[in-house]
C-alpha atoms as a PDB file:
ATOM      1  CA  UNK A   1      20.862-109.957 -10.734  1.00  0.00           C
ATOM      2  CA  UNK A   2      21.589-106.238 -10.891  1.00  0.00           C
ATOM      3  CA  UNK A   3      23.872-104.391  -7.787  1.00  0.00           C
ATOM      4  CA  UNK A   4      20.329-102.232  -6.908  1.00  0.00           C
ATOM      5  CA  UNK A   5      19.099-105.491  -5.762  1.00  0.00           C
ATOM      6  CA  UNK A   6      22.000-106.555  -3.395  1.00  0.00           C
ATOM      7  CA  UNK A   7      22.376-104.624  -0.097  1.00  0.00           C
ATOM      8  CA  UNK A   8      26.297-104.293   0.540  1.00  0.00           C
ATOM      9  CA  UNK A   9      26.997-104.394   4.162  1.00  0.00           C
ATOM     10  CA  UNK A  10      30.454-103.532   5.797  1.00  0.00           C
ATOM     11  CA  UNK A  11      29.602-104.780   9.156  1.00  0.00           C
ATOM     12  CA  UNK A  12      30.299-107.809  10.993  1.00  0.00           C
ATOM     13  CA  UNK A  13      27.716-107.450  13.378  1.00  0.00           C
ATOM     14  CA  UNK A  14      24.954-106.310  11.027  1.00  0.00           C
ATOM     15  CA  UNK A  15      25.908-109.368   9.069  1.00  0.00           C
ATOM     16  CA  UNK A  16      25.927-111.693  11.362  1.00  0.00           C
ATOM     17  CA  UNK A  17      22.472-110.380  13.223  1.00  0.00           C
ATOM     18  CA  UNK A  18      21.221-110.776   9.633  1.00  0.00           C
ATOM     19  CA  UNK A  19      22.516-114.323   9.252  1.00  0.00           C
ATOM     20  CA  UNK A  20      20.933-115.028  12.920  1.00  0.00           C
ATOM     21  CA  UNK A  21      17.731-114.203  11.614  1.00  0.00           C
ATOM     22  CA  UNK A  22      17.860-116.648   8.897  1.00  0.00           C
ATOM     23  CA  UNK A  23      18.569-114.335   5.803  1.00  0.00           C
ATOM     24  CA  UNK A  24      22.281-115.747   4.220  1.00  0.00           C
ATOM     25  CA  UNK A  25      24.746-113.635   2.512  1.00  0.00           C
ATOM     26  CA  UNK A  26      24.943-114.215  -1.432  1.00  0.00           C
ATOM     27  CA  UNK A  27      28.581-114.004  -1.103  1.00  0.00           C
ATOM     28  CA  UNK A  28      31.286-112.531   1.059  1.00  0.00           C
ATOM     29  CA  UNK A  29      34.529-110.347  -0.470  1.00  0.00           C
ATOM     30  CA  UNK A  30      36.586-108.026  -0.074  1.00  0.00           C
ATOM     31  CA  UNK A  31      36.557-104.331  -1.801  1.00  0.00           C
ATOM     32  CA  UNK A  32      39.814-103.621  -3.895  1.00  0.00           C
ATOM     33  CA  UNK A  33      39.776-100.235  -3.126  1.00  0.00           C
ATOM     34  CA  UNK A  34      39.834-100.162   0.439  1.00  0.00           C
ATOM     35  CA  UNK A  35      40.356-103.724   1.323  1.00  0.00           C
ATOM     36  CA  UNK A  36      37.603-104.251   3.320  1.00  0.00           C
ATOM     37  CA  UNK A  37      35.402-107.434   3.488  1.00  0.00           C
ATOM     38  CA  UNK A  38      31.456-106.930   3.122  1.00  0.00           C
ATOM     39  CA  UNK A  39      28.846-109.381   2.619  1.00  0.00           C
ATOM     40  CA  UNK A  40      26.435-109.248  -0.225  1.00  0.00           C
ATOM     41  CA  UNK A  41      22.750-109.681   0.872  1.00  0.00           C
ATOM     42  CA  UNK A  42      19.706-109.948  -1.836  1.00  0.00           C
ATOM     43  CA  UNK A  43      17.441-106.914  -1.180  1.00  0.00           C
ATOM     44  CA  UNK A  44      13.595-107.966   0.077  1.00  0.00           C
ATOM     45  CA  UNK A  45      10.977-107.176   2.378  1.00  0.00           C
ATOM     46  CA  UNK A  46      12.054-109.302   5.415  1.00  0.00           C
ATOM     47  CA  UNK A  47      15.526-108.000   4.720  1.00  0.00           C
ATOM     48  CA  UNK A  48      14.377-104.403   5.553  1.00  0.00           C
ATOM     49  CA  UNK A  49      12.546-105.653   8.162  1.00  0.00           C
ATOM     50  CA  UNK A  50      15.170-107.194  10.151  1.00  0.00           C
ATOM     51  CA  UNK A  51      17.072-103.887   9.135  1.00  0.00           C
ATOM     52  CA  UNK A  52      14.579-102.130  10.908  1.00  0.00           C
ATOM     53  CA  UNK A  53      14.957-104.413  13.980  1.00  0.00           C
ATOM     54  CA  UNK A  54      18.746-104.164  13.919  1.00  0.00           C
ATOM     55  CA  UNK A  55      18.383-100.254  13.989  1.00  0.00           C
ATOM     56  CA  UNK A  56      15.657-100.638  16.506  1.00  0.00           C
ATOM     57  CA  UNK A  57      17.454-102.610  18.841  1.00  0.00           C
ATOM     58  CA  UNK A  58      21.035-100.352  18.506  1.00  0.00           C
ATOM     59  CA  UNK A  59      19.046 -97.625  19.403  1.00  0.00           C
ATOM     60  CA  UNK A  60      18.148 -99.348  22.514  1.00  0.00           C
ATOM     61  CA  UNK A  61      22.167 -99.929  23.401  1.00  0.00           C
ATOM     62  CA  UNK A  62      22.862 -96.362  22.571  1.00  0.00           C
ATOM     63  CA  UNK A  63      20.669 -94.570  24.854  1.00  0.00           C
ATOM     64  CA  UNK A  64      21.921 -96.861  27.446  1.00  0.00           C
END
């Protein structure tokens, strides 16, 4: 599997919206440069489109 098929994402929220939509991580860790944990997702069509969603729907809160 090469890295331009994983999506890297640093947020918790993203993450776990992803997860509630019934994608799973590959795996979780933590960068060694700036110690912070991100979740490794495998790149795909219904990936983007509950990215799309996700972006949708904060757009929503934000106006609000």
């Amino acid at each position: 599997m090469q890295d331009n098929n994983i999506f890297y994402c640093y947020s918790f929220r993203l993450a776990y919206f992803i997860k509630s939509q019934g994608t799973d991580y590959l795996f979780k860790s933590k960068n060694k440069q700036n110690n912070l944990t991100y979740y490794a997702f495998q790149k795909s069509q219904k990936l983007d489109q509950i990215i799309m969603l996700w972006n949708k729907l904060k757009s929503k809160e934000d106006k609000n």
